[in-house]
C-alpha atoms as a PDB file:
ATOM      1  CA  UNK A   1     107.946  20.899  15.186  1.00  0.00           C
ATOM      2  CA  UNK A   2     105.633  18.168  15.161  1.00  0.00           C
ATOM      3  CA  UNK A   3     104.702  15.133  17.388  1.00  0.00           C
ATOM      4  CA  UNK A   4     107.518  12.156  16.834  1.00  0.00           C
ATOM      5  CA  UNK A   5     106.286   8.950  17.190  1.00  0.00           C
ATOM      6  CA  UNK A   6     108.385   8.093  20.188  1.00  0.00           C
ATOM      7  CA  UNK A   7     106.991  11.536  22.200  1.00  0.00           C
ATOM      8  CA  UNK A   8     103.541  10.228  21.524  1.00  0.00           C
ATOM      9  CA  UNK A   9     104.528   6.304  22.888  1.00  0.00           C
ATOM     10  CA  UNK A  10     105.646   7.917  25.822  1.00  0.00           C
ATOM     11  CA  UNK A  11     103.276   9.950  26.350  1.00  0.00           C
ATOM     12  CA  UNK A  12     101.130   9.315  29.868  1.00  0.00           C
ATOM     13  CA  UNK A  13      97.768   9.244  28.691  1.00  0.00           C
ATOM     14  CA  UNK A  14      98.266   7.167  25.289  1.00  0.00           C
ATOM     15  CA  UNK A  15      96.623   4.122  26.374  1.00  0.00           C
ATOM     16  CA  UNK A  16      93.394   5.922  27.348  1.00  0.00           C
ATOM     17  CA  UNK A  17      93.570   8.156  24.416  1.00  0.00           C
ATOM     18  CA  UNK A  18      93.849   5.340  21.948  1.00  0.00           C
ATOM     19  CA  UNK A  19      91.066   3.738  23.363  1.00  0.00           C
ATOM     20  CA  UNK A  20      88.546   6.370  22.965  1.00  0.00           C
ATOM     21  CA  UNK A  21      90.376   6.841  19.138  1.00  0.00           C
ATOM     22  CA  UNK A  22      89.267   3.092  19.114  1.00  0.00           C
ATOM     23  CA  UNK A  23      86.018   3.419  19.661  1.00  0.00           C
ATOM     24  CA  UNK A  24      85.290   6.171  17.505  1.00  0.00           C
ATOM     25  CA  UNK A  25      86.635   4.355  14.893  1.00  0.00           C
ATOM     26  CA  UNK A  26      84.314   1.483  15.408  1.00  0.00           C
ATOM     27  CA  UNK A  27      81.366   3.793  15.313  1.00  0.00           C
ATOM     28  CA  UNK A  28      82.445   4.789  11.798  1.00  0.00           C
ATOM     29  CA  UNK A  29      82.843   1.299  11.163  1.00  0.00           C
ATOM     30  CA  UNK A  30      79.849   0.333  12.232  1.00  0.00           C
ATOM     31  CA  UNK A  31      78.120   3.236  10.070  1.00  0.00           C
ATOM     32  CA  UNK A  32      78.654   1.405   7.019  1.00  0.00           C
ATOM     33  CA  UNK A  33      80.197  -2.053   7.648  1.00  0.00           C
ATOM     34  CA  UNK A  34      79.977  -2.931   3.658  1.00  0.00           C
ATOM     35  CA  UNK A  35      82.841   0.527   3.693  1.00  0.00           C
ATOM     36  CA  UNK A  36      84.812  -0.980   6.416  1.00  0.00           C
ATOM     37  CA  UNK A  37      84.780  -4.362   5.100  1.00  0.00           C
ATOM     38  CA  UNK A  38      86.138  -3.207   1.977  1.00  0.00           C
ATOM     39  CA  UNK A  39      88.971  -1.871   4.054  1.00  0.00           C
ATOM     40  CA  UNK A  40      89.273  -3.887   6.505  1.00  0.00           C
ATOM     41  CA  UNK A  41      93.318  -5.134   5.901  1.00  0.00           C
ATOM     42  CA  UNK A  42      96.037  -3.637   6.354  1.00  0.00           C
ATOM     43  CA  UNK A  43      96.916  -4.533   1.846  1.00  0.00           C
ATOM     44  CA  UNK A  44      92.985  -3.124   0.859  1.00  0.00           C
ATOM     45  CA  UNK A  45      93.254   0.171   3.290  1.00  0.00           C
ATOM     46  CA  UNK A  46      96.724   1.119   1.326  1.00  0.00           C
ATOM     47  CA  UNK A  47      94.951   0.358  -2.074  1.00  0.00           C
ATOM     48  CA  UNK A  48      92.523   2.802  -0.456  1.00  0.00           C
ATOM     49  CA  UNK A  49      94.956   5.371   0.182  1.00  0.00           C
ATOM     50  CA  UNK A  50      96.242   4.877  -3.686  1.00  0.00           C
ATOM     51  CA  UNK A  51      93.297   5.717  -4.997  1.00  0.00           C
ATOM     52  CA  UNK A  52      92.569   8.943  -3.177  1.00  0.00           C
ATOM     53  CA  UNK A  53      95.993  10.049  -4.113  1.00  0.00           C
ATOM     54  CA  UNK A  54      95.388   9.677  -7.421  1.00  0.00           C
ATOM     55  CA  UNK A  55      91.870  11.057  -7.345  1.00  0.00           C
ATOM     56  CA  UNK A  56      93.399  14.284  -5.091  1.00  0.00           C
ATOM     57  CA  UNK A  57      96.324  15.143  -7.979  1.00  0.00           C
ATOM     58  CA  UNK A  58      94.189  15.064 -10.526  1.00  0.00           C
ATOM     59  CA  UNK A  59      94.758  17.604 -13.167  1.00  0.00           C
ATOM     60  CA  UNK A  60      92.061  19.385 -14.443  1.00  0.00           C
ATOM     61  CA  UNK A  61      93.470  20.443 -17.735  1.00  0.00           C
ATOM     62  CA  UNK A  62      95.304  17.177 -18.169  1.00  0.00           C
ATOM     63  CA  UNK A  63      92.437  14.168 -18.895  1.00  0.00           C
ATOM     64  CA  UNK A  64      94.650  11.858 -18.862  1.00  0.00           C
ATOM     65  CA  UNK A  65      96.072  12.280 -15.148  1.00  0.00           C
ATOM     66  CA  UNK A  66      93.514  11.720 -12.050  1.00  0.00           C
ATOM     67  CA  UNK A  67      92.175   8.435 -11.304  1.00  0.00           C
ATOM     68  CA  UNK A  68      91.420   5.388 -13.537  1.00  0.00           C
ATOM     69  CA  UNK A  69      91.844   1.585 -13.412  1.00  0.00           C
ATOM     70  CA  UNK A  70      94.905   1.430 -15.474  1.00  0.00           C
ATOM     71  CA  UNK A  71      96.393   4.463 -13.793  1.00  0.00           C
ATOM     72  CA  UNK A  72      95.795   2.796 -10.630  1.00  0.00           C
ATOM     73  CA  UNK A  73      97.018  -0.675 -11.101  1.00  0.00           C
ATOM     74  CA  UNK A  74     100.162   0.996 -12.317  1.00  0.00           C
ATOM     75  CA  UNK A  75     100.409   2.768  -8.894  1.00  0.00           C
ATOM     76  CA  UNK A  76      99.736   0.076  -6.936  1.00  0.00           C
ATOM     77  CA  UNK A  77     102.182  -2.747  -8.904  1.00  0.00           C
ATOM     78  CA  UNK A  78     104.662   0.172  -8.624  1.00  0.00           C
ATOM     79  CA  UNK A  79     104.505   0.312  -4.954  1.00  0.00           C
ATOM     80  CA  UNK A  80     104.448  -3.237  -4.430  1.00  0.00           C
ATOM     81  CA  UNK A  81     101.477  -3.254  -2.515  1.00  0.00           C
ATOM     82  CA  UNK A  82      99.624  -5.903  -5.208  1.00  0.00           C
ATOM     83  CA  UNK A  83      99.065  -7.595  -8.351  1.00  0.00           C
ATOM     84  CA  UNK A  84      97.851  -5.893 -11.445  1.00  0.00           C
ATOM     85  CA  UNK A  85      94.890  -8.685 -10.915  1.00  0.00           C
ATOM     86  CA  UNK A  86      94.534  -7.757  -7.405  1.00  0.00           C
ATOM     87  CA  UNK A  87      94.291  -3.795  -8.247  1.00  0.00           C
ATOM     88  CA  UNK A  88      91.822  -4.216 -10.667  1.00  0.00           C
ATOM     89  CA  UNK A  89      89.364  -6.560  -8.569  1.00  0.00           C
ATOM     90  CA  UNK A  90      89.747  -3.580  -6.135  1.00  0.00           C
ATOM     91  CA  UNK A  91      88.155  -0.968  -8.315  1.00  0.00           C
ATOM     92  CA  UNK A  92      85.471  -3.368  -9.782  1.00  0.00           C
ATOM     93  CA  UNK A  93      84.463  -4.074  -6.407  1.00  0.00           C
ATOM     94  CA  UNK A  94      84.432  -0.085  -5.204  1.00  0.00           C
ATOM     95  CA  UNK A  95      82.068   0.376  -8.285  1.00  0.00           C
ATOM     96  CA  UNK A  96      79.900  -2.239  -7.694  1.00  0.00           C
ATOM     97  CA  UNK A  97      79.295  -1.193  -4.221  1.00  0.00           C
ATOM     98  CA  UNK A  98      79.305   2.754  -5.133  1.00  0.00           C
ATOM     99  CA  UNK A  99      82.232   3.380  -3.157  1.00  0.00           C
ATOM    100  CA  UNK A 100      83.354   4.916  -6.567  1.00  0.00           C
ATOM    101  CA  UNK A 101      81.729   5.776  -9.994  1.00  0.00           C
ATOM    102  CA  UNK A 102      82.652   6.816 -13.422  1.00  0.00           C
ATOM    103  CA  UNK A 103      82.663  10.209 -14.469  1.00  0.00           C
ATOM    104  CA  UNK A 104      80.646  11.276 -17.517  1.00  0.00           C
ATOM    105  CA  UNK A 105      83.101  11.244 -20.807  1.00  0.00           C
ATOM    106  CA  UNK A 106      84.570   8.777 -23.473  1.00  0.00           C
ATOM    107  CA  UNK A 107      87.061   5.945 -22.838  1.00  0.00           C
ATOM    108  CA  UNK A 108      86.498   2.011 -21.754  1.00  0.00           C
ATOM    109  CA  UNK A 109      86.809   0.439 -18.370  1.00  0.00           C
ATOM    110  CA  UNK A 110      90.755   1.237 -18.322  1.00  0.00           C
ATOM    111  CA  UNK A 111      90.875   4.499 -18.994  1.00  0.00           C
ATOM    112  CA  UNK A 112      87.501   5.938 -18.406  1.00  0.00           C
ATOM    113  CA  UNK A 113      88.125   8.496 -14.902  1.00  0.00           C
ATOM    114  CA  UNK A 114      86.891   7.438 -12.165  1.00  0.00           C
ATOM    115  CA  UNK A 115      85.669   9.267  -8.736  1.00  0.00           C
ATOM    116  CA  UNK A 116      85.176   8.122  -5.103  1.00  0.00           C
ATOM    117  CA  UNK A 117      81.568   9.066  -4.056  1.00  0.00           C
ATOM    118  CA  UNK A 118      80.749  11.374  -1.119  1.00  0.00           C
ATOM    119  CA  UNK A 119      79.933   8.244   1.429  1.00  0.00           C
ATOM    120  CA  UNK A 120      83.875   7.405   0.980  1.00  0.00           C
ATOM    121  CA  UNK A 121      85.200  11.042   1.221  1.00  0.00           C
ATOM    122  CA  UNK A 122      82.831  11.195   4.244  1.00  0.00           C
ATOM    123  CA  UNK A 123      84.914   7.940   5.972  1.00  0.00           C
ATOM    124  CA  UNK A 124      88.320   9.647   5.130  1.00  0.00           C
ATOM    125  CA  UNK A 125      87.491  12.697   6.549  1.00  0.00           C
ATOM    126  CA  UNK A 126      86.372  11.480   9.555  1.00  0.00           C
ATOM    127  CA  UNK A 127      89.197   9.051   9.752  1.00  0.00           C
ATOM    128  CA  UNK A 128      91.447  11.844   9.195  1.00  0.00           C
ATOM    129  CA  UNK A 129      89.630  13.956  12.406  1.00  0.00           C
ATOM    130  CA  UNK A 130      89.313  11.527  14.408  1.00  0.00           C
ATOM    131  CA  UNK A 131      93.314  10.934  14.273  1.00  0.00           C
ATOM    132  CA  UNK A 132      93.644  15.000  14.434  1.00  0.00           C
ATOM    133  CA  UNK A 133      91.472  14.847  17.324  1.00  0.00           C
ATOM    134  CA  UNK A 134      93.775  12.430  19.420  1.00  0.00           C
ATOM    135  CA  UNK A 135      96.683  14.377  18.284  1.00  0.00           C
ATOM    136  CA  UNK A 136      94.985  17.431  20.118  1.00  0.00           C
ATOM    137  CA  UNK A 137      94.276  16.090  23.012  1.00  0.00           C
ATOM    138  CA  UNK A 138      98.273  14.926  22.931  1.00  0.00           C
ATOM    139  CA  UNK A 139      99.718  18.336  23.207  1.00  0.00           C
ATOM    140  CA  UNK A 140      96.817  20.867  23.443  1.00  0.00           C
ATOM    141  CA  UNK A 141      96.763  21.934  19.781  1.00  0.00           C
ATOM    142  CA  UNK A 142      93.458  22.776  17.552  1.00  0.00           C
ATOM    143  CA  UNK A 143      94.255  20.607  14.594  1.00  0.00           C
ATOM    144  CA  UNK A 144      90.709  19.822  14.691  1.00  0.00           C
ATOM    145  CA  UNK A 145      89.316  23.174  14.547  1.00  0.00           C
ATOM    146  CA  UNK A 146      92.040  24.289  11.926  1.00  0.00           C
ATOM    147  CA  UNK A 147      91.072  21.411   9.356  1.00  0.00           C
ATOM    148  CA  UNK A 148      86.994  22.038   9.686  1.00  0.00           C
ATOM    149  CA  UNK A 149      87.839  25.482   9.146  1.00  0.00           C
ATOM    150  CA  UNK A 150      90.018  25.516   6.175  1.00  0.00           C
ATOM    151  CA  UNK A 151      88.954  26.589   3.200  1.00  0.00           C
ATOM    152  CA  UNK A 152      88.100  24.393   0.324  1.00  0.00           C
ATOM    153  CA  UNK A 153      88.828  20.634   0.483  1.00  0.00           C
ATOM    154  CA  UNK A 154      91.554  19.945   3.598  1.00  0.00           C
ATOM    155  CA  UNK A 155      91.074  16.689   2.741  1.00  0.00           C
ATOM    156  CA  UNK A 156      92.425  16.747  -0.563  1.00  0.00           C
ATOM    157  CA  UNK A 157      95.712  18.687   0.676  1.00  0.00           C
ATOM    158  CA  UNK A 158      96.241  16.534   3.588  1.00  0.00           C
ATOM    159  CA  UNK A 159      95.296  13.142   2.327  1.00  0.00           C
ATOM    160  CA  UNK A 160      97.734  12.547  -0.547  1.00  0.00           C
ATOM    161  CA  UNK A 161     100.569  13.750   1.846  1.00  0.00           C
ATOM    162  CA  UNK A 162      99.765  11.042   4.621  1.00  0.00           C
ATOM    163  CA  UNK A 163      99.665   8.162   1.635  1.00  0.00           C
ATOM    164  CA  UNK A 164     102.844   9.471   0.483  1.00  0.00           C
ATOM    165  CA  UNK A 165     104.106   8.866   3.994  1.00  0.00           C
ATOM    166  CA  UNK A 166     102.902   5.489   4.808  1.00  0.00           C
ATOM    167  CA  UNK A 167     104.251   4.328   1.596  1.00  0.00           C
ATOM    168  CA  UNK A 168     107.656   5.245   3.054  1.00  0.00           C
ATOM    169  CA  UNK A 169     107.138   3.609   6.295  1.00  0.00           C
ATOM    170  CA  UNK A 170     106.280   0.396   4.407  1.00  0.00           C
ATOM    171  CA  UNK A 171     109.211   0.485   2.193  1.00  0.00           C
ATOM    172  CA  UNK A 172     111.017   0.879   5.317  1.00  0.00           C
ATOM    173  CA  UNK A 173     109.130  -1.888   7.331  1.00  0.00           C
ATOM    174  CA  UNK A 174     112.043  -3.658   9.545  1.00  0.00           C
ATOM    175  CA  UNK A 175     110.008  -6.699  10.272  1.00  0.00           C
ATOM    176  CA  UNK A 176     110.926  -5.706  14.503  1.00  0.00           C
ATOM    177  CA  UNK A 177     107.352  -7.217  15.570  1.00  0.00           C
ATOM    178  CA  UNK A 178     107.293  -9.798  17.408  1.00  0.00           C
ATOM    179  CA  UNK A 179     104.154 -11.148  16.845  1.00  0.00           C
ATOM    180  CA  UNK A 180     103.225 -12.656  13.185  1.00  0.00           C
ATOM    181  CA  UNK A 181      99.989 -12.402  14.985  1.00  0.00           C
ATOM    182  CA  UNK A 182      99.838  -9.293  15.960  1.00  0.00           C
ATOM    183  CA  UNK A 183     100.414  -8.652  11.992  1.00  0.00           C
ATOM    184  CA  UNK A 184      97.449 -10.633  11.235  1.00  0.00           C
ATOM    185  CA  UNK A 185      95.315  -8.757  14.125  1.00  0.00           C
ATOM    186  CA  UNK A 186      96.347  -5.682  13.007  1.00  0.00           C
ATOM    187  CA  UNK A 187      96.398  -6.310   9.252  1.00  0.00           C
ATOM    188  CA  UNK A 188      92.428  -6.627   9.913  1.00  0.00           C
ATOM    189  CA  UNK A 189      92.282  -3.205  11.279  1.00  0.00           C
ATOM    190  CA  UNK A 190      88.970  -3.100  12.643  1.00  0.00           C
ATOM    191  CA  UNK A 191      89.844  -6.342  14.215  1.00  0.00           C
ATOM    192  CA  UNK A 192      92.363  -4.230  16.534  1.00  0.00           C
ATOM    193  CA  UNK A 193      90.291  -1.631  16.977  1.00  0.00           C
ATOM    194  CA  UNK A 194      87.631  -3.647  18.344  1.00  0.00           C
ATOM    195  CA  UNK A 195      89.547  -5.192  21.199  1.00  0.00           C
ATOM    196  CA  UNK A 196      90.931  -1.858  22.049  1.00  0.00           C
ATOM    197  CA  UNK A 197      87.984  -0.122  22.135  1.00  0.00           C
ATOM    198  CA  UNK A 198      86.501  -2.816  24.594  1.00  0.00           C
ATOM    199  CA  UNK A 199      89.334  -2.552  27.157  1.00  0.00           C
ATOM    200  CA  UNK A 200      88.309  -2.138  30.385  1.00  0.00           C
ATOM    201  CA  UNK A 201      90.390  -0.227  33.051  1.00  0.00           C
ATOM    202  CA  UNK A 202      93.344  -2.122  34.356  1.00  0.00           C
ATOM    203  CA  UNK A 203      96.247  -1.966  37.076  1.00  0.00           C
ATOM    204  CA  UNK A 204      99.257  -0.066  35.898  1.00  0.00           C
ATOM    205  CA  UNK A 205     101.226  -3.022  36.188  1.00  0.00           C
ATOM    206  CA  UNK A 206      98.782  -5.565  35.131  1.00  0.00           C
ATOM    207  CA  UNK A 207     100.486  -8.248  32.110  1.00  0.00           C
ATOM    208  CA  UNK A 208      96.911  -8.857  31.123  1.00  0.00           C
ATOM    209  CA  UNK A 209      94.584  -6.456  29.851  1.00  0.00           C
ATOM    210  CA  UNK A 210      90.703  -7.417  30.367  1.00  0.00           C
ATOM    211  CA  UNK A 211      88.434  -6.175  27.407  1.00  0.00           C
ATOM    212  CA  UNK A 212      84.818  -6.449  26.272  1.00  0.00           C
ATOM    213  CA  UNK A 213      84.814  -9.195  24.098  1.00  0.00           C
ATOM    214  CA  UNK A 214      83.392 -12.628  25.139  1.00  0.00           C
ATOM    215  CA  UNK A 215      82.237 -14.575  22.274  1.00  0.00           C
ATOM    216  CA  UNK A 216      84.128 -15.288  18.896  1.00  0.00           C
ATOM    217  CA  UNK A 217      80.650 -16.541  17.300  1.00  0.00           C
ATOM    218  CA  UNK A 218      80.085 -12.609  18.115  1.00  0.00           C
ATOM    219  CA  UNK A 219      83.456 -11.481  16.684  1.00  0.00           C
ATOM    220  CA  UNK A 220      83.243 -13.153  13.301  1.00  0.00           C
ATOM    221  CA  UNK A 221      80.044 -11.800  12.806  1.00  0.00           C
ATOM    222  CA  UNK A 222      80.903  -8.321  13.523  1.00  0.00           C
ATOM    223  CA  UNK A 223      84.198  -8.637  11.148  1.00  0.00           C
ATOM    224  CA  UNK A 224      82.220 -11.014   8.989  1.00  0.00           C
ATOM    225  CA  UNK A 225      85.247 -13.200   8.941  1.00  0.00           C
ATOM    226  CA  UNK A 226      85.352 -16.932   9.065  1.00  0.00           C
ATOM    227  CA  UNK A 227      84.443 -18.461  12.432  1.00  0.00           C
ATOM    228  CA  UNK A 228      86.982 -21.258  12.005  1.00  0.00           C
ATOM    229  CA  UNK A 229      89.790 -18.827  10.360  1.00  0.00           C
ATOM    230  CA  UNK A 230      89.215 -16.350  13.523  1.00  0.00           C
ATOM    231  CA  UNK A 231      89.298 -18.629  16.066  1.00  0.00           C
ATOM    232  CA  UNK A 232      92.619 -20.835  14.854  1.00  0.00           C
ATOM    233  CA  UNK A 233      94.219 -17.193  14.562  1.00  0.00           C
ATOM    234  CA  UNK A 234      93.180 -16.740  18.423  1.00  0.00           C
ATOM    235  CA  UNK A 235      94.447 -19.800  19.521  1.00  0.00           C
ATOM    236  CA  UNK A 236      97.703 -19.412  17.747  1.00  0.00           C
ATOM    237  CA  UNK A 237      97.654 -15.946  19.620  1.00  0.00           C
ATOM    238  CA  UNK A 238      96.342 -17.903  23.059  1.00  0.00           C
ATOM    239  CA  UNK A 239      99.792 -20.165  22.775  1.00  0.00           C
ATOM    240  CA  UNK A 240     101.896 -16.897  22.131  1.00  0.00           C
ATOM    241  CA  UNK A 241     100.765 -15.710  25.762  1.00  0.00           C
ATOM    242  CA  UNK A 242      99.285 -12.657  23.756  1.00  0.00           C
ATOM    243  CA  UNK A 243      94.971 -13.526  24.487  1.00  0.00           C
ATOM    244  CA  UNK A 244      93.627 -15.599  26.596  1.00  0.00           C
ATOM    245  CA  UNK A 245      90.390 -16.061  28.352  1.00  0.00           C
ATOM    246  CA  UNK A 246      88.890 -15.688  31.700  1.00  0.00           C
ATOM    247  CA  UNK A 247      87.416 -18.936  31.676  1.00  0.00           C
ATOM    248  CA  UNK A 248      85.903 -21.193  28.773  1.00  0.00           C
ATOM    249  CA  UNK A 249      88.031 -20.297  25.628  1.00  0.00           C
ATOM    250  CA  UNK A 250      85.609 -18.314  23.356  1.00  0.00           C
ATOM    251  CA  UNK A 251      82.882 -18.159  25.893  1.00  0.00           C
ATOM    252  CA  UNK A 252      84.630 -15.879  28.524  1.00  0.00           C
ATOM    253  CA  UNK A 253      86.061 -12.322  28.781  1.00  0.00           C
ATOM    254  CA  UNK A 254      89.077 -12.124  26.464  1.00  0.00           C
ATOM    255  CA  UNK A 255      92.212 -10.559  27.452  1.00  0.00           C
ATOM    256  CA  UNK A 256      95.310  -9.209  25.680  1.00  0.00           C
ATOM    257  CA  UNK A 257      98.558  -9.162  27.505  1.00  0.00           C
ATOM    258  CA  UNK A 258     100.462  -5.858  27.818  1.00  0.00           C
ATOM    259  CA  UNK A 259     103.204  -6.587  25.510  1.00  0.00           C
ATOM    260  CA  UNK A 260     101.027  -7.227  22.565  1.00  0.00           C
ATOM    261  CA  UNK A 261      98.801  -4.296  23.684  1.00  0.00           C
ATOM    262  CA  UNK A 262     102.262  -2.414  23.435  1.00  0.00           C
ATOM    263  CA  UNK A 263     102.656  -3.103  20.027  1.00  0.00           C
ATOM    264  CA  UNK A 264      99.170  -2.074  19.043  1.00  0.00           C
ATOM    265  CA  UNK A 265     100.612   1.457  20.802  1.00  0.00           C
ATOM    266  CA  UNK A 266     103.743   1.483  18.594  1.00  0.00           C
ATOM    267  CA  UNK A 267     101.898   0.977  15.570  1.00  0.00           C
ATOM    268  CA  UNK A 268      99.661   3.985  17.000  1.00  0.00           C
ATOM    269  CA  UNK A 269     102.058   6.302  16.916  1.00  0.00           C
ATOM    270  CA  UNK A 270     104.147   5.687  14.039  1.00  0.00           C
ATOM    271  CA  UNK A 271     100.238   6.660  12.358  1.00  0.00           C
ATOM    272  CA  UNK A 272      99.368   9.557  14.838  1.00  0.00           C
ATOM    273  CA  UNK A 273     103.185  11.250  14.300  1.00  0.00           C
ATOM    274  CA  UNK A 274     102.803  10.586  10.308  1.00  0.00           C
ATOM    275  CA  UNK A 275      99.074  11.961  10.590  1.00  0.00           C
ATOM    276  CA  UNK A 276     100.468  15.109  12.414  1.00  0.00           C
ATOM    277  CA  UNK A 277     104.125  15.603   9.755  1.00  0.00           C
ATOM    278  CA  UNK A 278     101.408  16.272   6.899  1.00  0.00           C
ATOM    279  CA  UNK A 279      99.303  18.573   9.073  1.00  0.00           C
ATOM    280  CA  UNK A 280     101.890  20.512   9.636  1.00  0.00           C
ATOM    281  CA  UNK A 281     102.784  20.576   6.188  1.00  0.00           C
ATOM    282  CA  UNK A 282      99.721  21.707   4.720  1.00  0.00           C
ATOM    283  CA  UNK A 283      98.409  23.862   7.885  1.00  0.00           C
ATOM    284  CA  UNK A 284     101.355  26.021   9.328  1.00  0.00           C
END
């Protein structure tokens, strides 16, 4: 039986374990920040996750299956994750940056197949370990060392099976947060993963949580976000009791209180435990 999600909240050494997961997922970030831009919120990294799906169950014999822009904005309107407008901005801006090309053959911009290139599998698959490799560390397994060793493609077994799942967890979103700013924060993934990665050790009991980040000049830049969008999001955060600063707002260490880091957490292992339901799936 695999992880649940409330095992792994309650696990003792979450918070440290998510913050390493944290910063290796900044690292990757910061290995191609035009691919983690394109990413970077929570509505783009579910259109990413459509597309691999359909990429993963393509069938060979069948050219009309697999991935192509009006397959996809189908999938996508059907989910409800965007418009049909939205969806096919999406894949015009994955060509344009080679995050995706056409395959050789006939048929126009709708129906022409279309392939992610090996700098995006790359990112997934290291996405994908880098979740596998917090999920060992939970419980002692060798997820890690099972999925490098598998033969073929583990990514394209495992990868349509977590999409399948978060699509479920969406439909089933209960709105519990507490925080329309956490939502935002988190929405911009890397945004969250950033602060999290910076925390800095802290007193069990401590209700604020010191990190890394000073300057939100520094922040914007890094997220390549608006200045004046970031900071009014902070300072609607700031009046929430969920940041604050040290000292001089935006010029200080910034800290996040413990409830808000808790729901960071929860949203952490709702992934990890849907991460670990399709390992088990395709690897036992």
């Amino acid at each position: 039986m695999g992880l649940t999600s409330d095992h792994i909240l309650h696990h003792p050494d979450l918070h440290g374990l998510i913050r390493q997961q944290s910063r290796l997922l900044f690292t990757l970030y910061e290995a191609d920040p035009h691919l983690a831009s394109a990413f970077s919120s929570h509505q783009r990294w579910l259109m990413a996750h459509a597309a691999l799906v359909l990429h993963f169950r393509r069938d060979p014999g069948d050219p009309r299956s697999g991935l192509t822009a009006a397959r996809y904005a189908d999938l996508i309107v059907e989910r409800g994750i965007a418009s049909r407008n939205t969806a096919h901005a999406f894949v015009r801006e994955m060509l344009h940056y080679k995050f995706a090309r056409y395959l050789p053959g006939a048929g126009d911009g709708r129906t022409r197949p279309i392939e992610p290139t090996e700098a995006t599998l790359g990112a997934a698959r290291g996405w994908v370990a880098t979740h596998l490799a917090t999920l060992d560390t939970l419980d002692g397994g060798d997820r890690s060392g099972i999925f490098a060793a598998a033969p073929g493609d583990p990514l394209a077994a495992i990868q349509p099976l977590i999409a399948d799942r978060f699509f479920l967890a969406e439909e089933g979103e209960t709105g519990e947060r507490t925080h329309e700013l956490f939502v935002w924060l988190n929405n911009r993934g890397i945004v969250m993963d950033r602060l999290v990665a910076s925390i800095a050790d802290a007193a069990p009991g401590a209700a604020r949580i010191p990190t890394g980040v000073a300057s939100v000049a520094e922040m914007a830049k890094w997220f390549r976000l608006s200045r004046t969008h970031l900071a009014r999001k902070l300072r609607e955060a700031e009046t929430m009791g969920a940041i604050g600063w040290e000292g001089t707002r935006g010029r200080s260490a910034l800290w996040v209180s413990r409830a808000f880091l808790g729901e960071y957490m929860k949203a952490q292992a709702v992934k990890l435990a849907i991460i670990d339901d399709a390992f088990g799936i395709c690897f036992r």
